[in-house]
PDB file of N, CA and C in Angstrom:
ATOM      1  N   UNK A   1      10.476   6.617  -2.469  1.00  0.00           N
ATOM      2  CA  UNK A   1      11.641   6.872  -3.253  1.00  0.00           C
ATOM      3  C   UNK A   1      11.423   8.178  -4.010  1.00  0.00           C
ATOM      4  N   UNK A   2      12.427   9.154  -3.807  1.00  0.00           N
ATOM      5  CA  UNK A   2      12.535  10.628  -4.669  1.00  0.00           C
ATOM      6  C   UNK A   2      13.624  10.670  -5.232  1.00  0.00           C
ATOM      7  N   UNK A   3      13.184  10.601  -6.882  1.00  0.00           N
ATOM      8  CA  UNK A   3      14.170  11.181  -8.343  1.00  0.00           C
ATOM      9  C   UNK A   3      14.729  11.731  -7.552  1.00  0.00           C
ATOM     10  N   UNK A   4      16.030  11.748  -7.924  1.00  0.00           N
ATOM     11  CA  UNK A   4      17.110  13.223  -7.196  1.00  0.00           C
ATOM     12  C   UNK A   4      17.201  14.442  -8.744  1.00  0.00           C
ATOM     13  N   UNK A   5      16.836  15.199  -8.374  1.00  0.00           N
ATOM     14  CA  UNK A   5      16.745  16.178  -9.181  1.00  0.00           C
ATOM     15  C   UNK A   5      17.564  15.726 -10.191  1.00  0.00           C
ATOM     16  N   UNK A   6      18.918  15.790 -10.468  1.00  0.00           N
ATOM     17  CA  UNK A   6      19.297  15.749 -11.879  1.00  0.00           C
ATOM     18  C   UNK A   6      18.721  14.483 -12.696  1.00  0.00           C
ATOM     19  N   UNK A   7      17.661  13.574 -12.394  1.00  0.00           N
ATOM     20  CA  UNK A   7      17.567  12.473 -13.066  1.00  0.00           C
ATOM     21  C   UNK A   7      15.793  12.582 -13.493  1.00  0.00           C
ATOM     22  N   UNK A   8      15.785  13.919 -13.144  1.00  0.00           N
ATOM     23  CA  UNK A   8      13.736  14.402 -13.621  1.00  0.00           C
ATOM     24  C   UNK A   8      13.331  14.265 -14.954  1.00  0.00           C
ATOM     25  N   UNK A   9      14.331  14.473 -15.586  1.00  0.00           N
ATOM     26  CA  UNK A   9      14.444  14.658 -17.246  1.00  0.00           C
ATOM     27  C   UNK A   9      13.983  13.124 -17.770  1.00  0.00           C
ATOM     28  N   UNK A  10      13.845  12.143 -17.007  1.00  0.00           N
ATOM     29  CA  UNK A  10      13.053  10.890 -17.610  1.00  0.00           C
ATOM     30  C   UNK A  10      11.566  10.625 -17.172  1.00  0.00           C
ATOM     31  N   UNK A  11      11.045   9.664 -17.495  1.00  0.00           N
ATOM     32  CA  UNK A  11       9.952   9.553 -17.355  1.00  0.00           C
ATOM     33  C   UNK A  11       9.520   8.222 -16.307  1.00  0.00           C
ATOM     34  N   UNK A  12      10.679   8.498 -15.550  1.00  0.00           N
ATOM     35  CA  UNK A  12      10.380   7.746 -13.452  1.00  0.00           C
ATOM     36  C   UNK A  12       9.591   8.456 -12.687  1.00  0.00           C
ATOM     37  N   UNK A  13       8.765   7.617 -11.984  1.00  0.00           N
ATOM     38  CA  UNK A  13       7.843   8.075 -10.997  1.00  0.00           C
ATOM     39  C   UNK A  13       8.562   8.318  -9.330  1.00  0.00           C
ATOM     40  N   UNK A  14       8.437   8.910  -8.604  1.00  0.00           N
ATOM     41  CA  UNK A  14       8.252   8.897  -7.209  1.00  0.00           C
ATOM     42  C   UNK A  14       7.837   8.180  -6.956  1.00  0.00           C
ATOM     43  N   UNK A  15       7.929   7.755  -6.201  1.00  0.00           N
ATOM     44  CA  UNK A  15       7.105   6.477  -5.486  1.00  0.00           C
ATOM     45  C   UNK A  15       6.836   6.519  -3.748  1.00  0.00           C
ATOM     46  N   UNK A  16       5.427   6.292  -3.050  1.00  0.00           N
ATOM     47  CA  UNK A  16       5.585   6.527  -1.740  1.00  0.00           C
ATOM     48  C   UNK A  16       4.764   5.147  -1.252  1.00  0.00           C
ATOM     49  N   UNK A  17       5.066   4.156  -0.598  1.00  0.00           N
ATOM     50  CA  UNK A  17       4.331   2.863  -0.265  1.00  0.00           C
ATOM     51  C   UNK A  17       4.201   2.663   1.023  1.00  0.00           C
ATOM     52  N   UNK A  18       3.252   2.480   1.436  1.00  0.00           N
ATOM     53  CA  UNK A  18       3.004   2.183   3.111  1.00  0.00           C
ATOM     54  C   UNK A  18       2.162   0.740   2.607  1.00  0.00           C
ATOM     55  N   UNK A  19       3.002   0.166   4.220  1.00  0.00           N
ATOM     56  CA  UNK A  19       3.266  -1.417   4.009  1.00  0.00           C
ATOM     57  C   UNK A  19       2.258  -1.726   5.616  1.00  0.00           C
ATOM     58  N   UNK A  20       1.199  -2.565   5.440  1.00  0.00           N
ATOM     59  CA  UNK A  20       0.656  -2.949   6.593  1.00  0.00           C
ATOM     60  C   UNK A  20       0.689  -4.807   6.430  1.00  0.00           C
ATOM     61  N   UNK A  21       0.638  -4.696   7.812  1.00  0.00           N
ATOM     62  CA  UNK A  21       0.928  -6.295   7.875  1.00  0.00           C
ATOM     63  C   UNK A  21      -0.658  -6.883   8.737  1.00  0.00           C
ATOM     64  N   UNK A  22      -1.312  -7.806   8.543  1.00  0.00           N
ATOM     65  CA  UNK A  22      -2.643  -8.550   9.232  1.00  0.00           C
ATOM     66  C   UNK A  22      -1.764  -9.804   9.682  1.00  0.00           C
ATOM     67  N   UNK A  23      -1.925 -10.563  10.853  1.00  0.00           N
ATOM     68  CA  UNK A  23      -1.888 -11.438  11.256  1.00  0.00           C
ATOM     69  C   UNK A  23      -2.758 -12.812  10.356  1.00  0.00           C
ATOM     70  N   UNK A  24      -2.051 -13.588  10.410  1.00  0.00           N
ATOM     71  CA  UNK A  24      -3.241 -14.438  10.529  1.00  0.00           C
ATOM     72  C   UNK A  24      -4.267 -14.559  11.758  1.00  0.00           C
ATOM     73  N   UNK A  25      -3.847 -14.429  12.563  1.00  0.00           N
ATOM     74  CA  UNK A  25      -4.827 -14.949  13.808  1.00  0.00           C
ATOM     75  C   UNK A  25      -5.415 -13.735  13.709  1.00  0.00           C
ATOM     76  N   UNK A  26      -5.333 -12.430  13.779  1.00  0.00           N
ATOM     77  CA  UNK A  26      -6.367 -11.349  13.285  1.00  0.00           C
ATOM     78  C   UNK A  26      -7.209 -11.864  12.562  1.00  0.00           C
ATOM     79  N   UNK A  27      -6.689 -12.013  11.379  1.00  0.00           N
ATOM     80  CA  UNK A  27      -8.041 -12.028  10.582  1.00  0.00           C
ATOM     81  C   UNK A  27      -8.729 -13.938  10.734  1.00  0.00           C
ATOM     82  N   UNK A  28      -8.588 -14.476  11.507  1.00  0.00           N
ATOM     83  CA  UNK A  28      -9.559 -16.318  11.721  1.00  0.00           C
ATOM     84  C   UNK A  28      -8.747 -16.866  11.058  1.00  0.00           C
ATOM     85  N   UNK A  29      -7.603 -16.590  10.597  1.00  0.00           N
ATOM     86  CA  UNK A  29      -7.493 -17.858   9.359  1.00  0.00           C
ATOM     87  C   UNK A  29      -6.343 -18.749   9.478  1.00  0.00           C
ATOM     88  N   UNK A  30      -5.719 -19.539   8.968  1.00  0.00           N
ATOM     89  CA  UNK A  30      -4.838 -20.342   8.806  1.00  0.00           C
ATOM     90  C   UNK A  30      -4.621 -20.073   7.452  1.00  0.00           C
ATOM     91  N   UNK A  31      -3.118 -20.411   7.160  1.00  0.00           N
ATOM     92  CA  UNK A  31      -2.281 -20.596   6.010  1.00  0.00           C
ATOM     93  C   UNK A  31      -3.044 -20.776   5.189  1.00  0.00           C
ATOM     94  N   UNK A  32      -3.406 -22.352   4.872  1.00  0.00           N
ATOM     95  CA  UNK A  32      -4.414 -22.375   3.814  1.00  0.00           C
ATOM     96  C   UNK A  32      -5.396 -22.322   3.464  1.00  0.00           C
ATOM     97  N   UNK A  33      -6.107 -21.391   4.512  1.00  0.00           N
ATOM     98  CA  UNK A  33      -7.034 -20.750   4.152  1.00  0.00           C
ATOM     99  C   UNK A  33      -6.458 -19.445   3.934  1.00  0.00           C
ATOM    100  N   UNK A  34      -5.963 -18.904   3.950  1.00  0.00           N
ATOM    101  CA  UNK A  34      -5.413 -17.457   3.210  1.00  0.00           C
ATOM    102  C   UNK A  34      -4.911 -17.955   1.736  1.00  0.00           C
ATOM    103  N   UNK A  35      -4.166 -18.923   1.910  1.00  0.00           N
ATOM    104  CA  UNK A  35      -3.952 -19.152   0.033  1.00  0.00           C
ATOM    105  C   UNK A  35      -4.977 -19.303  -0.786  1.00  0.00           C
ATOM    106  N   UNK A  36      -6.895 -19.947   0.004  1.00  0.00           N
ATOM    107  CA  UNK A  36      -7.336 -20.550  -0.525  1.00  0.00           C
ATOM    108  C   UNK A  36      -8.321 -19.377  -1.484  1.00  0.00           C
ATOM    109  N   UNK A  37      -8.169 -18.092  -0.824  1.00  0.00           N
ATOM    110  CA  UNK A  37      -9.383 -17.074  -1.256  1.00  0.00           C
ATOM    111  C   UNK A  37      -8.600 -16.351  -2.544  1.00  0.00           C
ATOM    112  N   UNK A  38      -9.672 -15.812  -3.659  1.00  0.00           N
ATOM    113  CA  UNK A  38      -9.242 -15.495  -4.757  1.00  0.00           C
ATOM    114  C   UNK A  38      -8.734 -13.744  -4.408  1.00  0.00           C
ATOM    115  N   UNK A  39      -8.180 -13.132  -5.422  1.00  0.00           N
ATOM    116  CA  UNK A  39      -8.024 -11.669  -5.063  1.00  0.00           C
ATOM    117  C   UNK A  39      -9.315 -10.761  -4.427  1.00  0.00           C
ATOM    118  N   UNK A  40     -10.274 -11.418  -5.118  1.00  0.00           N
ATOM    119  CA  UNK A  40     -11.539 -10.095  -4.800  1.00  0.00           C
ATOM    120  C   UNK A  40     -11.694 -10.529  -3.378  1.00  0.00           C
ATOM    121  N   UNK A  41     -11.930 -11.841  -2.944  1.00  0.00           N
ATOM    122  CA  UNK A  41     -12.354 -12.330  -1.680  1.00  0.00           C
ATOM    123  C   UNK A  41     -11.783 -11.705  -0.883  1.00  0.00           C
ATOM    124  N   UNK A  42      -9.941 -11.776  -0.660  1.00  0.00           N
ATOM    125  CA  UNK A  42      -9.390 -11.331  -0.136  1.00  0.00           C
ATOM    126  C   UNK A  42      -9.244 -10.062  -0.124  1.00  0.00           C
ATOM    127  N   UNK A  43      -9.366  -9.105  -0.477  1.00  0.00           N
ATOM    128  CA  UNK A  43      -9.809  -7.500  -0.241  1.00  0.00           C
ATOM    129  C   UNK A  43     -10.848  -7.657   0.815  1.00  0.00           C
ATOM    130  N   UNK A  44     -11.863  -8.571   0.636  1.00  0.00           N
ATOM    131  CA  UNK A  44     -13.282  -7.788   1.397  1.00  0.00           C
ATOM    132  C   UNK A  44     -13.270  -8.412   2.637  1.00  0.00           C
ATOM    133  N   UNK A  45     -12.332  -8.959   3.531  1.00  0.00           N
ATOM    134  CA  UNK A  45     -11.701  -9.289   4.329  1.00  0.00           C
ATOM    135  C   UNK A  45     -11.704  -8.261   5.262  1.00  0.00           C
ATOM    136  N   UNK A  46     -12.690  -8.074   6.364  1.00  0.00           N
ATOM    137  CA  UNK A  46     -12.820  -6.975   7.345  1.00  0.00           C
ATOM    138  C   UNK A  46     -11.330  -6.595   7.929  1.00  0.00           C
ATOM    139  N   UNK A  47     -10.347  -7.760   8.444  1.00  0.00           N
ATOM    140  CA  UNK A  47      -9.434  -7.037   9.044  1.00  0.00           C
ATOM    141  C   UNK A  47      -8.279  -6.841   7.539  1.00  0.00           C
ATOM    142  N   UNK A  48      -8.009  -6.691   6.330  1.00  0.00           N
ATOM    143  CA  UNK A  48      -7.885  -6.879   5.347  1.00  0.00           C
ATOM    144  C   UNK A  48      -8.538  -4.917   4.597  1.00  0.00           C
ATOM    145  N   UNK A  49      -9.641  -5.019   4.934  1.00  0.00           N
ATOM    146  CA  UNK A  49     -10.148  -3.612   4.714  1.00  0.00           C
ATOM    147  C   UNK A  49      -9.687  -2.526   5.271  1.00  0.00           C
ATOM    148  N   UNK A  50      -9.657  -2.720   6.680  1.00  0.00           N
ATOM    149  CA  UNK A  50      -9.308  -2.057   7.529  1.00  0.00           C
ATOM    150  C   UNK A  50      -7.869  -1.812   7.702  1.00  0.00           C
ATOM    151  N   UNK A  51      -7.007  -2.429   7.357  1.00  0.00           N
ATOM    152  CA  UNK A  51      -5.486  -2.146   7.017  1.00  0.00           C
ATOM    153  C   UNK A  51      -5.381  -0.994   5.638  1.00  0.00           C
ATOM    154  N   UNK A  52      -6.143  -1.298   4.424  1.00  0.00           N
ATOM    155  CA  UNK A  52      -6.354  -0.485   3.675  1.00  0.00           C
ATOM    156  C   UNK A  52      -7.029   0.835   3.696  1.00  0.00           C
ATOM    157  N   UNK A  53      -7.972   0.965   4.870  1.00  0.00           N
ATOM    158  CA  UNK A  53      -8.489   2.298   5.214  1.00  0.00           C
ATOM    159  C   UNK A  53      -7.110   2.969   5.902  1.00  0.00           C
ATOM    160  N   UNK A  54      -6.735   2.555   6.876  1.00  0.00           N
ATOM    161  CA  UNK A  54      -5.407   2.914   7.936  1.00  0.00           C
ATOM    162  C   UNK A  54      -4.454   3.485   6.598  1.00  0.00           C
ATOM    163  N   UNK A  55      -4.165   2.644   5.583  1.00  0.00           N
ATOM    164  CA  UNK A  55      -3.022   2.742   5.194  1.00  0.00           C
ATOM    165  C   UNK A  55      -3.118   3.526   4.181  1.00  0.00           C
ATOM    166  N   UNK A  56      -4.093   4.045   3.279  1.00  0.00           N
ATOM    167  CA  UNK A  56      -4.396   4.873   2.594  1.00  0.00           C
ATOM    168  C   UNK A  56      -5.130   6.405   3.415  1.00  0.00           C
ATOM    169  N   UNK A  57      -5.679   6.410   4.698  1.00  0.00           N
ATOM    170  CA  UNK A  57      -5.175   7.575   5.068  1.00  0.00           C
ATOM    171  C   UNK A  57      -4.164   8.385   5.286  1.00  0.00           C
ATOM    172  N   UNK A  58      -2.526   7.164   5.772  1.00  0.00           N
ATOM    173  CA  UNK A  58      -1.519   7.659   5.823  1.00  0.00           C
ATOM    174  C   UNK A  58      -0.564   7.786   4.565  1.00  0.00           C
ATOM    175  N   UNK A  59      -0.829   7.253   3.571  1.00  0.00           N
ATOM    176  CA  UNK A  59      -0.502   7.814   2.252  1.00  0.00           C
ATOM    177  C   UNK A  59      -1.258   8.836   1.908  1.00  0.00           C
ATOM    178  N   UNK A  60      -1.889   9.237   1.986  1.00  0.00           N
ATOM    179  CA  UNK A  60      -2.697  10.605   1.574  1.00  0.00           C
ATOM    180  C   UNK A  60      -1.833  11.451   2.405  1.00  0.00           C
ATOM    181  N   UNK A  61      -1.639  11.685   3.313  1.00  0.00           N
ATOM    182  CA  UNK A  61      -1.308  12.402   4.780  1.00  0.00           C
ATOM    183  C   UNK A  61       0.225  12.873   3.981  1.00  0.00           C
ATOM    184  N   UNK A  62       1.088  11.270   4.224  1.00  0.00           N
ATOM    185  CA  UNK A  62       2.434  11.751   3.610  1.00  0.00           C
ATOM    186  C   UNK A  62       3.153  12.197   2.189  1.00  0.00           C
ATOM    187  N   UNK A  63       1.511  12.144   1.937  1.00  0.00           N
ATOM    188  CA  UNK A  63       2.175  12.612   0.261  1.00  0.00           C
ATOM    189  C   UNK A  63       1.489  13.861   0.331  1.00  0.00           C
ATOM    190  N   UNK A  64       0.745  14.549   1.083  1.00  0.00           N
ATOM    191  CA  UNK A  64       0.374  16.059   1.193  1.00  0.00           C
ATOM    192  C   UNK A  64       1.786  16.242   1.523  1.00  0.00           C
ATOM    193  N   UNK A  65       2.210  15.933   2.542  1.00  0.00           N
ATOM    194  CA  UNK A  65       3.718  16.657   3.470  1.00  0.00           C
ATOM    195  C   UNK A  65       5.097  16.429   2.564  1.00  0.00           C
ATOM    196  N   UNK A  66       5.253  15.289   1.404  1.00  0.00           N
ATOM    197  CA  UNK A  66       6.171  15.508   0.416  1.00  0.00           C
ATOM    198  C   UNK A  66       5.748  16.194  -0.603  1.00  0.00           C
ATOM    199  N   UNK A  67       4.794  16.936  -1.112  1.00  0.00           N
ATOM    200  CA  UNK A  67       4.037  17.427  -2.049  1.00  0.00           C
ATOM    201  C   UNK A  67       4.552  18.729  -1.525  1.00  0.00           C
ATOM    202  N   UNK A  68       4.198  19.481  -0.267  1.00  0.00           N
ATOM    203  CA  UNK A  68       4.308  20.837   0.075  1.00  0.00           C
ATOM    204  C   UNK A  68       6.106  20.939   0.603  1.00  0.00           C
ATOM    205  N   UNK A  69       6.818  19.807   0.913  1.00  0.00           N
ATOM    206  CA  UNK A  69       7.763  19.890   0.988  1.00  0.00           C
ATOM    207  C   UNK A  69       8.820  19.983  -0.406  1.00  0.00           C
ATOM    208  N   UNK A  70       8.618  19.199  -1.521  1.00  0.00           N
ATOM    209  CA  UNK A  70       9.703  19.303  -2.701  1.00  0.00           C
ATOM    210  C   UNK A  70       8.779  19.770  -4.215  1.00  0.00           C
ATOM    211  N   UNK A  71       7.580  19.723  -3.542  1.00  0.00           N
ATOM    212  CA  UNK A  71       6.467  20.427  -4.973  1.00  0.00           C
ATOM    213  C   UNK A  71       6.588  20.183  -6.067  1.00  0.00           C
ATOM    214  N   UNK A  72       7.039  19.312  -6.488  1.00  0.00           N
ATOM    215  CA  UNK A  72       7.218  19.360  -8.423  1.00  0.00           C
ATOM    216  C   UNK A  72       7.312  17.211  -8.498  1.00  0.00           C
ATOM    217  N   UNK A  73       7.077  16.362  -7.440  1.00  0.00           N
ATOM    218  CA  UNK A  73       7.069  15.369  -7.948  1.00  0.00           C
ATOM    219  C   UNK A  73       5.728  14.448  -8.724  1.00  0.00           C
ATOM    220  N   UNK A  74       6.002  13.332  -9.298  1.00  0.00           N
ATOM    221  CA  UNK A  74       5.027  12.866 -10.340  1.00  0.00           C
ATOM    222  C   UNK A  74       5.221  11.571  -8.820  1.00  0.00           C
ATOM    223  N   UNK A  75       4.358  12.041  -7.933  1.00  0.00           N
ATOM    224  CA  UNK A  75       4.458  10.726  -6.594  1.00  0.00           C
ATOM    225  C   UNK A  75       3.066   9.345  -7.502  1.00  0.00           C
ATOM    226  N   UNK A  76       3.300   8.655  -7.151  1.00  0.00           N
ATOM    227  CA  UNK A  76       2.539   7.459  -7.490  1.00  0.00           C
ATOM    228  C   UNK A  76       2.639   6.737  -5.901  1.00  0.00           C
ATOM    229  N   UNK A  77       1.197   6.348  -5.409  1.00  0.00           N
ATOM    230  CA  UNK A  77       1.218   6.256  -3.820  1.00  0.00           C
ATOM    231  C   UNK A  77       0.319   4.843  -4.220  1.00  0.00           C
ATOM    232  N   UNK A  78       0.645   3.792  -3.131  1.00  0.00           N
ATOM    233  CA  UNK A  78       0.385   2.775  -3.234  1.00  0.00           C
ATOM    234  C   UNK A  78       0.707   1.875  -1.693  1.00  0.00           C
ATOM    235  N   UNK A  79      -0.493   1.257  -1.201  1.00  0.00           N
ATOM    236  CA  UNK A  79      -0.707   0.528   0.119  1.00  0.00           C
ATOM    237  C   UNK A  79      -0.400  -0.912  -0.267  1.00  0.00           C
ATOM    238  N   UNK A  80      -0.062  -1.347   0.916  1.00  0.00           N
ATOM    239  CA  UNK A  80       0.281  -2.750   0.491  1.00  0.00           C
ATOM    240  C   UNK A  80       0.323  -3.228   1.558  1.00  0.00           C
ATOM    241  N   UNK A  81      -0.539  -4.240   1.654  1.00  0.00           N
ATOM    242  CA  UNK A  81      -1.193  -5.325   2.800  1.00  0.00           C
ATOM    243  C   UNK A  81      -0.690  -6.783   2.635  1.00  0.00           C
ATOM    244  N   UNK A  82      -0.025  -7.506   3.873  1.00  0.00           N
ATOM    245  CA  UNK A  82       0.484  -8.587   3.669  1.00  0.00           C
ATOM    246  C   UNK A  82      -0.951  -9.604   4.887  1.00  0.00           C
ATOM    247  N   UNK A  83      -1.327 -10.740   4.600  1.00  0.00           N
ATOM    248  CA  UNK A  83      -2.069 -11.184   5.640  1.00  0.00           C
ATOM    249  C   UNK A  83      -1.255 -12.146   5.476  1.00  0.00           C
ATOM    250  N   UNK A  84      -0.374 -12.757   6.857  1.00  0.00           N
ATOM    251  CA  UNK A  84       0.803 -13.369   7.479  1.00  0.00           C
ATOM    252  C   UNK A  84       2.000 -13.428   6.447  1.00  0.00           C
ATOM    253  N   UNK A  85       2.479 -14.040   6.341  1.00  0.00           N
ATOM    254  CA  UNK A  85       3.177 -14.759   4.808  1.00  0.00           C
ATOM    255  C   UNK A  85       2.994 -15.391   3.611  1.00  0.00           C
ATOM    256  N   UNK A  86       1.414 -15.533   4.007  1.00  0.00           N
ATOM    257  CA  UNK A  86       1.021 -16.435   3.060  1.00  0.00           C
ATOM    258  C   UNK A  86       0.647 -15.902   1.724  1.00  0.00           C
ATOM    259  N   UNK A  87      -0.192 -14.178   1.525  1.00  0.00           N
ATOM    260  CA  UNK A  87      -0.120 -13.746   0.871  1.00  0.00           C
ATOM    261  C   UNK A  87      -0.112 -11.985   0.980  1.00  0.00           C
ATOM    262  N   UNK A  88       0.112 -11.272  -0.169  1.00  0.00           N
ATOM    263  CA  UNK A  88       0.253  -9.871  -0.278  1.00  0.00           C
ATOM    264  C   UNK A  88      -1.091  -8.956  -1.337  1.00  0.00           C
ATOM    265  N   UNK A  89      -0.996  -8.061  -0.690  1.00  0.00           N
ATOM    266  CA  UNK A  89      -2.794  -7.421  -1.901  1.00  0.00           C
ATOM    267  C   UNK A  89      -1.946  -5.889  -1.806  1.00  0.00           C
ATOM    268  N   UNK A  90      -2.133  -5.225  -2.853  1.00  0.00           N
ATOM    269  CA  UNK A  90      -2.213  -3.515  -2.808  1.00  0.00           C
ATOM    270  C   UNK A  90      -3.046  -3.517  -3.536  1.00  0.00           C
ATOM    271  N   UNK A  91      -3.020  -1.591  -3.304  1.00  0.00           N
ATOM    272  CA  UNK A  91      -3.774  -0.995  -4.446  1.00  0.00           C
ATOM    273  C   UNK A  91      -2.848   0.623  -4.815  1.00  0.00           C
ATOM    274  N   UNK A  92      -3.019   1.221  -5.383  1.00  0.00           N
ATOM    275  CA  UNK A  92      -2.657   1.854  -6.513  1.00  0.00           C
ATOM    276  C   UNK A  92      -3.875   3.398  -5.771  1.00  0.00           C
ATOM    277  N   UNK A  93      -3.544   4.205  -5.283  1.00  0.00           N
ATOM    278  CA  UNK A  93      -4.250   5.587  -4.901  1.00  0.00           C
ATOM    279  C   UNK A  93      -4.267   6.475  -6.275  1.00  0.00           C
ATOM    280  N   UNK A  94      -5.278   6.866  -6.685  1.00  0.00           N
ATOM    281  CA  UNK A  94      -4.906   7.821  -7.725  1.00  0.00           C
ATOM    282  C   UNK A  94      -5.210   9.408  -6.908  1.00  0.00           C
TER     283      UNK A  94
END
């Protein structure tokens, strides 16, 4: 999402989010075993990691190419990993 210029004068962020999705059957698990792991567990989740490597290279990537394209935004970039439906994890790129 990009402020449209006349609305810069506040203090809204840009925003750029790349959204990856894990299977359950990717990563071994069943439903409740995906509900059952706490936040940290679930990060260190090999196929779980690896969505976050993927997906934070391509936020880096597309926020170079909106950066050199409109130059003046306050972008805030952020990945976000779903493993099936059962649950959702991001993180926050500084």
């Amino acid at each position: 999402m990009i402020i449209r210029p006349d609305k810069r004068y506040g203090k809204i962020f840009d925003v750029l989010i790349e959204f990856k999705f894990v299977t359950l059957k990717d990563a071994g698990l069943t439903g409740d075993q995906a509900k059952a792991f706490s936040k940290e567990s679930l990060h260190e989740l090999p196929p779980i990691k690896k969505a976050f490597e993927e997906g934070e290279k391509q936020v880096i990537q597309y926020g170079k190419h909106l950066d050199e394209k409109y130059g003046n935004l306050r972008l805030q970039k952020f990945v976000v990993v779903a493993l099936g439906f059962e649950r959702v994890c991001f993180r926050k790129l500084i």
